[in-house]
PDB file of N, CA and C in Angstrom:
ATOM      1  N   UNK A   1     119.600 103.969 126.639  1.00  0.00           N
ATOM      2  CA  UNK A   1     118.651 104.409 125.659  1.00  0.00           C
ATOM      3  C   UNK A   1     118.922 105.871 125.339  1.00  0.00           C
ATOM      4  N   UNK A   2     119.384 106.238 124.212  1.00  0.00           N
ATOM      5  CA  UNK A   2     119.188 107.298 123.594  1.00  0.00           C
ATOM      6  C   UNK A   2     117.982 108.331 123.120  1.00  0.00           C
ATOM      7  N   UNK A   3     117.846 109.479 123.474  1.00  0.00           N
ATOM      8  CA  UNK A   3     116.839 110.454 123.065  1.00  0.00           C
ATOM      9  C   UNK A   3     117.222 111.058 121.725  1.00  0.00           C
ATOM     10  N   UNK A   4     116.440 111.358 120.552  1.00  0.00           N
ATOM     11  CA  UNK A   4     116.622 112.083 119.337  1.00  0.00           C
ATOM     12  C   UNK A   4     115.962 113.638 119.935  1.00  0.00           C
ATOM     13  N   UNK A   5     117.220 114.338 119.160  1.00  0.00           N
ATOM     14  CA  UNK A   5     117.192 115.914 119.895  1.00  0.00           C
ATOM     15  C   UNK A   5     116.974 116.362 118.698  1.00  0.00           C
ATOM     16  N   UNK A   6     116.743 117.118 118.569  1.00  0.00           N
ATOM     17  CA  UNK A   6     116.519 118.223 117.330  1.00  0.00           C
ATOM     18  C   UNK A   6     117.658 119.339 117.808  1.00  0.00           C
ATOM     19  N   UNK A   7     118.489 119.221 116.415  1.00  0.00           N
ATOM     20  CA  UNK A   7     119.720 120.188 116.743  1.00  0.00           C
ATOM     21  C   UNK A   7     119.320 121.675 116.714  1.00  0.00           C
ATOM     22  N   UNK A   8     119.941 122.576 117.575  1.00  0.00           N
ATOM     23  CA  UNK A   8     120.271 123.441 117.580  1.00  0.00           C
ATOM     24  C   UNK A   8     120.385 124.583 116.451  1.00  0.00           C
ATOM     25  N   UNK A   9     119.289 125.532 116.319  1.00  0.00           N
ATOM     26  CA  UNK A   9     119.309 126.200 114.732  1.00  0.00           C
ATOM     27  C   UNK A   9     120.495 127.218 114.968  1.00  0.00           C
ATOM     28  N   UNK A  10     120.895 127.021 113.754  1.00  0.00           N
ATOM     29  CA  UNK A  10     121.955 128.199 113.692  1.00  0.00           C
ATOM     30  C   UNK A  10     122.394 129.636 113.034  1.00  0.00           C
ATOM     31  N   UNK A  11     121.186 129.892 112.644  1.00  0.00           N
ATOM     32  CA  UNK A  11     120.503 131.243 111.920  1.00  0.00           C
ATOM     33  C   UNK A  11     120.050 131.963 113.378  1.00  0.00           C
ATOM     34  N   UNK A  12     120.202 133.679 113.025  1.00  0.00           N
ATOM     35  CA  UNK A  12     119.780 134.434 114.263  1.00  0.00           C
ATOM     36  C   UNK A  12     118.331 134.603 113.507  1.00  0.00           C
ATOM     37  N   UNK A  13     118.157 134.904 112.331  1.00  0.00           N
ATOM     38  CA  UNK A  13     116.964 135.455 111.900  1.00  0.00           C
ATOM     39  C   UNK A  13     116.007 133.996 110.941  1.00  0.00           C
ATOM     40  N   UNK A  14     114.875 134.370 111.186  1.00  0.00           N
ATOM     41  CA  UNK A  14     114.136 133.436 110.645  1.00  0.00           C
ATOM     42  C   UNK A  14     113.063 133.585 109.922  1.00  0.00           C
ATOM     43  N   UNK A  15     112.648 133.566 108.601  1.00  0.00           N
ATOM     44  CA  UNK A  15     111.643 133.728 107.969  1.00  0.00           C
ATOM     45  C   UNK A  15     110.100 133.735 108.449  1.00  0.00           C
ATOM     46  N   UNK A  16     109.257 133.738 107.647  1.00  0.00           N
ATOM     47  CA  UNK A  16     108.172 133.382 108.366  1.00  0.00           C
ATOM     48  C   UNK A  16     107.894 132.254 108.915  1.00  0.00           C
ATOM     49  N   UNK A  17     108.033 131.247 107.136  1.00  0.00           N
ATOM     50  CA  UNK A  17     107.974 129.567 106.980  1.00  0.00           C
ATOM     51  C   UNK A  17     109.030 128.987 107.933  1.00  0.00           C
ATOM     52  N   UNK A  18     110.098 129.609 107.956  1.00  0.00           N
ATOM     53  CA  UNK A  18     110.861 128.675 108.948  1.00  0.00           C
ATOM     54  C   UNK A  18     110.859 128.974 110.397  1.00  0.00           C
ATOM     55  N   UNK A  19     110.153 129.602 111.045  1.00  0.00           N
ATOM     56  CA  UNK A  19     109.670 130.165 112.106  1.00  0.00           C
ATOM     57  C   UNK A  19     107.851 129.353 112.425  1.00  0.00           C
ATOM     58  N   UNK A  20     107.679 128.880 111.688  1.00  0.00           N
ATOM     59  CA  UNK A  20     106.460 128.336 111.505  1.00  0.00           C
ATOM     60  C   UNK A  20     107.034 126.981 111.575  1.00  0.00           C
ATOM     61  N   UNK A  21     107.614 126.525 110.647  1.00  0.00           N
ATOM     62  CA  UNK A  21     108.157 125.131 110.838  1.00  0.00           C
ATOM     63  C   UNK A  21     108.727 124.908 112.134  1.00  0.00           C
ATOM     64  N   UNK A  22     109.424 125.481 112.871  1.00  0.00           N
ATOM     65  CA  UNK A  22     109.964 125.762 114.119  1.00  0.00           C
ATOM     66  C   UNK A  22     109.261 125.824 115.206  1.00  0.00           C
ATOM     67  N   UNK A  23     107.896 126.295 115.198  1.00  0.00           N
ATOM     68  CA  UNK A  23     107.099 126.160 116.356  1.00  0.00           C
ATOM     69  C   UNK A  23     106.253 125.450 115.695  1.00  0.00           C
ATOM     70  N   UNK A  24     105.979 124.784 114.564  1.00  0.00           N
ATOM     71  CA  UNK A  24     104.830 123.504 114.383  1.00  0.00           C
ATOM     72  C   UNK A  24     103.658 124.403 113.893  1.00  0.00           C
ATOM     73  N   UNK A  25     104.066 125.226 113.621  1.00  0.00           N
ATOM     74  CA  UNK A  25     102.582 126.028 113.778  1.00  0.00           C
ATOM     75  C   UNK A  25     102.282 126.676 111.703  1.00  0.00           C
ATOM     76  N   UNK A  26     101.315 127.378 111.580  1.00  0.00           N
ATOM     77  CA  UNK A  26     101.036 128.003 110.145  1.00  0.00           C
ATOM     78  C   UNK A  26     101.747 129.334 109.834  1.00  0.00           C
ATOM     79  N   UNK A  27     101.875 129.286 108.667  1.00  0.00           N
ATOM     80  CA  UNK A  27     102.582 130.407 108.421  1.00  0.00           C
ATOM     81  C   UNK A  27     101.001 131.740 108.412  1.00  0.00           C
ATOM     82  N   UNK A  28     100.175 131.516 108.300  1.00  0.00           N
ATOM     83  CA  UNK A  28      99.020 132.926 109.161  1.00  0.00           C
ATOM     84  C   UNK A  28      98.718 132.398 110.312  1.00  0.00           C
ATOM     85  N   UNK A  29      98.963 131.252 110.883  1.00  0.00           N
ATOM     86  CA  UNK A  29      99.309 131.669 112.752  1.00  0.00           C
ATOM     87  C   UNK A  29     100.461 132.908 112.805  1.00  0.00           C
ATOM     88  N   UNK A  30     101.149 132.548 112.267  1.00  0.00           N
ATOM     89  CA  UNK A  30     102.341 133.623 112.904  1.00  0.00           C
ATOM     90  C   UNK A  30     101.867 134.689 112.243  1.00  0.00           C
ATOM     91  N   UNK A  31     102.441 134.652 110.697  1.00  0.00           N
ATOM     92  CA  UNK A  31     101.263 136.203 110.772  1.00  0.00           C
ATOM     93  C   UNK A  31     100.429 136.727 111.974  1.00  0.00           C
ATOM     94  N   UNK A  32      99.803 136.143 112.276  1.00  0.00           N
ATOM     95  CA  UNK A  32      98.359 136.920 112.965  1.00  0.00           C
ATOM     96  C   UNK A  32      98.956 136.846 114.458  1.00  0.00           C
ATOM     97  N   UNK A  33      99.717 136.039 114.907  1.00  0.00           N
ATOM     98  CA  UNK A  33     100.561 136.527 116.503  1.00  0.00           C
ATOM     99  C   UNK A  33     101.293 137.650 116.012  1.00  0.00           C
ATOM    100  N   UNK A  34     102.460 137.680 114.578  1.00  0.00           N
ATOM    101  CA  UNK A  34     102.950 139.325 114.425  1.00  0.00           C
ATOM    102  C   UNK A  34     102.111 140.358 114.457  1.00  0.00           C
ATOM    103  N   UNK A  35     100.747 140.350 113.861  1.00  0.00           N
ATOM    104  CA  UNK A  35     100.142 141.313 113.896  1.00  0.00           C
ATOM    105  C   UNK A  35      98.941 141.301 115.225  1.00  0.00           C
ATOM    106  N   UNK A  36      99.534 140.551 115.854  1.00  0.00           N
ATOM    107  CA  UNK A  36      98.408 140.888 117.378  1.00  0.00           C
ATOM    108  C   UNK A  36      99.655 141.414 118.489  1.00  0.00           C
ATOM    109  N   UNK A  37     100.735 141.574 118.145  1.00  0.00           N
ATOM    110  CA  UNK A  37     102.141 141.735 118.926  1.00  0.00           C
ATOM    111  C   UNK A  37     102.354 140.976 120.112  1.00  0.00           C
ATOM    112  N   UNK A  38     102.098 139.856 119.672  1.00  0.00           N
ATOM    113  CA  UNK A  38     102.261 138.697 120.712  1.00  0.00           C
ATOM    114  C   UNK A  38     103.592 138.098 120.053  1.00  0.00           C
ATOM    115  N   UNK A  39     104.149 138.673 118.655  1.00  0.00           N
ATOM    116  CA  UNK A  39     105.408 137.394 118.375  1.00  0.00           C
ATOM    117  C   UNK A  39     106.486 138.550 117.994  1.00  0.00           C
ATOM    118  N   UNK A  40     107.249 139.126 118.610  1.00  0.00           N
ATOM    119  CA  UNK A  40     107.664 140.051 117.994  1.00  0.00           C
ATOM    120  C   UNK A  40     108.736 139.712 116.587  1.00  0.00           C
ATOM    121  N   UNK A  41     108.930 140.627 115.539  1.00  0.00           N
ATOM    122  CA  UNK A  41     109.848 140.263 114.426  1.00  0.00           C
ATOM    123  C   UNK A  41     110.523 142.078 113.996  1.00  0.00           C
ATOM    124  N   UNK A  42     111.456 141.810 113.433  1.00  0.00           N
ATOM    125  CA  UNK A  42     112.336 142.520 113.010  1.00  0.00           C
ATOM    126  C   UNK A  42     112.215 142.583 111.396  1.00  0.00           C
ATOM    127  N   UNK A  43     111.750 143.741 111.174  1.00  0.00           N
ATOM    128  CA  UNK A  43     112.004 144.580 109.371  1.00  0.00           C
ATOM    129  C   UNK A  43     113.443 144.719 108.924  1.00  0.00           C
ATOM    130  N   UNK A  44     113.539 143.826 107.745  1.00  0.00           N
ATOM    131  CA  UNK A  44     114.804 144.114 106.815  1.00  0.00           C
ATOM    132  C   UNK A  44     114.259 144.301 105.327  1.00  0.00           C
ATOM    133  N   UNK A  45     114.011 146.286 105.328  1.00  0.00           N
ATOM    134  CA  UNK A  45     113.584 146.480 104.122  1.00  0.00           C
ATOM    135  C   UNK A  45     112.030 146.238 104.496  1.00  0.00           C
ATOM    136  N   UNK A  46     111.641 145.790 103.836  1.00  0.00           N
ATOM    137  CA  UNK A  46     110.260 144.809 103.467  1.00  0.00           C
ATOM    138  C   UNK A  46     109.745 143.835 103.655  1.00  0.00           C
ATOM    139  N   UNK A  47     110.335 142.713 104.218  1.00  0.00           N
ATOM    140  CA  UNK A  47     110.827 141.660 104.682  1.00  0.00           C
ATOM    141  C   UNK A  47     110.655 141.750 106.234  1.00  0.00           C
ATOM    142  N   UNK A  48     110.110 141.264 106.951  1.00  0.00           N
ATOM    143  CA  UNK A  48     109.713 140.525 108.153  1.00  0.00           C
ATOM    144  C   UNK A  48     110.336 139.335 108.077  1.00  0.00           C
ATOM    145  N   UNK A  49     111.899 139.151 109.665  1.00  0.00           N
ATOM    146  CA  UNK A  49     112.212 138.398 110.082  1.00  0.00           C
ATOM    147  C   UNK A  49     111.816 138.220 112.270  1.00  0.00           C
ATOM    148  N   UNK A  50     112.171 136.946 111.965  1.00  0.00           N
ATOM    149  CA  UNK A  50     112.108 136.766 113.537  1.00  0.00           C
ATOM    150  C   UNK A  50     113.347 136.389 113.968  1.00  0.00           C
ATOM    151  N   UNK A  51     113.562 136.463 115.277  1.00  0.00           N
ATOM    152  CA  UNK A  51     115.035 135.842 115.740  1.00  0.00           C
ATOM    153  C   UNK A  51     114.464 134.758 116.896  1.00  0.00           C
ATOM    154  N   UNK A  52     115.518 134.119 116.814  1.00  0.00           N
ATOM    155  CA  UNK A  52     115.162 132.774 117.723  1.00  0.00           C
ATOM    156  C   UNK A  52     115.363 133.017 118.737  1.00  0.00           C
ATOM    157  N   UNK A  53     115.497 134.013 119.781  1.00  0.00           N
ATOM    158  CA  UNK A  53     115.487 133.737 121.199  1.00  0.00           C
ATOM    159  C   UNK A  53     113.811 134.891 121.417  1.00  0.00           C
ATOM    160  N   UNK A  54     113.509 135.343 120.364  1.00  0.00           N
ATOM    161  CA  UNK A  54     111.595 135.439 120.556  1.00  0.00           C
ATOM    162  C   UNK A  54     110.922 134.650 120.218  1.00  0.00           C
ATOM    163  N   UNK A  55     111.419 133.089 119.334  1.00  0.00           N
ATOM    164  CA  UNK A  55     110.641 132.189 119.263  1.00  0.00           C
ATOM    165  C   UNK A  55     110.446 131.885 120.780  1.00  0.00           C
ATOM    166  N   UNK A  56     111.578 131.299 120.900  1.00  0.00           N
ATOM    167  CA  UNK A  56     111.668 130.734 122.193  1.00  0.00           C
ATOM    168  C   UNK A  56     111.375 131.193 123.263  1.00  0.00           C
ATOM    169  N   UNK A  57     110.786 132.310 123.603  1.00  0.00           N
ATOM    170  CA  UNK A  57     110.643 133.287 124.662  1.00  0.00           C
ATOM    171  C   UNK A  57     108.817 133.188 124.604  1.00  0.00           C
ATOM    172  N   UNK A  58     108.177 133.173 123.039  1.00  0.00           N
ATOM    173  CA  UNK A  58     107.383 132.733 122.851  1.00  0.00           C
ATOM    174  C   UNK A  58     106.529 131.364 122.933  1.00  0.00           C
ATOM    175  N   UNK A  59     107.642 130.476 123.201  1.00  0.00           N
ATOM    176  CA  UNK A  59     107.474 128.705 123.419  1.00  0.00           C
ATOM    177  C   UNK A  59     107.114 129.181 124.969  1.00  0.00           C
ATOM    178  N   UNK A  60     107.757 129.331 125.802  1.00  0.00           N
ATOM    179  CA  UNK A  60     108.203 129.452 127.161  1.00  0.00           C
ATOM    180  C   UNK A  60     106.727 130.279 127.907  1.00  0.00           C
ATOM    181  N   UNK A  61     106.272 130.841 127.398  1.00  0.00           N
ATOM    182  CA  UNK A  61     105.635 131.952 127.717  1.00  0.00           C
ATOM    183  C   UNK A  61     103.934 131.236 127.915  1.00  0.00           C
ATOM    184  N   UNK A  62     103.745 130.270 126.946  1.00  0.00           N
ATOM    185  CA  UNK A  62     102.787 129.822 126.284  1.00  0.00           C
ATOM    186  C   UNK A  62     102.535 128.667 127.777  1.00  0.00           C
ATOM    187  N   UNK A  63     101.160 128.868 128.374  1.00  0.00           N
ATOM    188  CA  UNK A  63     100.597 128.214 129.371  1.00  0.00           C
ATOM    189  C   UNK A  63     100.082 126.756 128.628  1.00  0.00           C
ATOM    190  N   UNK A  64     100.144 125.770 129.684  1.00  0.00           N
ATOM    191  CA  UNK A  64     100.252 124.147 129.608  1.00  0.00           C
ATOM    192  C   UNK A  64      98.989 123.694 129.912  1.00  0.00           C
ATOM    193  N   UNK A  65      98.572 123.350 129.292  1.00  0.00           N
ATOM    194  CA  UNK A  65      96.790 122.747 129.238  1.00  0.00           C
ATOM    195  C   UNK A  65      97.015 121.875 130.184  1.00  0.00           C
ATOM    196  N   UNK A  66      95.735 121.555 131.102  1.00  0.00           N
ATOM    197  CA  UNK A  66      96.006 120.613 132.273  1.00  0.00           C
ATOM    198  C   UNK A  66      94.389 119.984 131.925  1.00  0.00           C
ATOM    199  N   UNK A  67      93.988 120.368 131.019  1.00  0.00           N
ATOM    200  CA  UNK A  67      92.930 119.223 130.675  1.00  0.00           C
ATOM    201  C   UNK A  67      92.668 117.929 129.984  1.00  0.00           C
TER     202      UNK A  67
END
């Protein structure tokens, strides 16, 4: 039996929306984790990007409901 994986992104930097699509989550969730400095992102210009090993550092980080 085979598992379906979700490949491997291959962009270092990530928009808002696709940083949102990426953790399942809203694009003003993330907003509002960037601006509570819980998600960190990187300025190009004007432009707010994220990189994927702070998504993921952010996945990881995030405590597991046991209810």
């Amino acid at each position: 039996m085979t598992t379906a994986t979700k490949p491997a992104p291959t962009r270092a930097l990530f928009t808002v929306k696709a940083a949102a699509e990426y953790l399942s989550l809203g694009r003003s969730t993330i907003y509002e984790l960037m601006a509570a400095n819980k998600l960190p992102y990187v300025k190009v210009g004007r432009i707010r990007r994220l990189r994927l090993a702070e998504l993921d550092a952010f996945v990881a980080e995030l405590e597991i409901s046991t209810n």
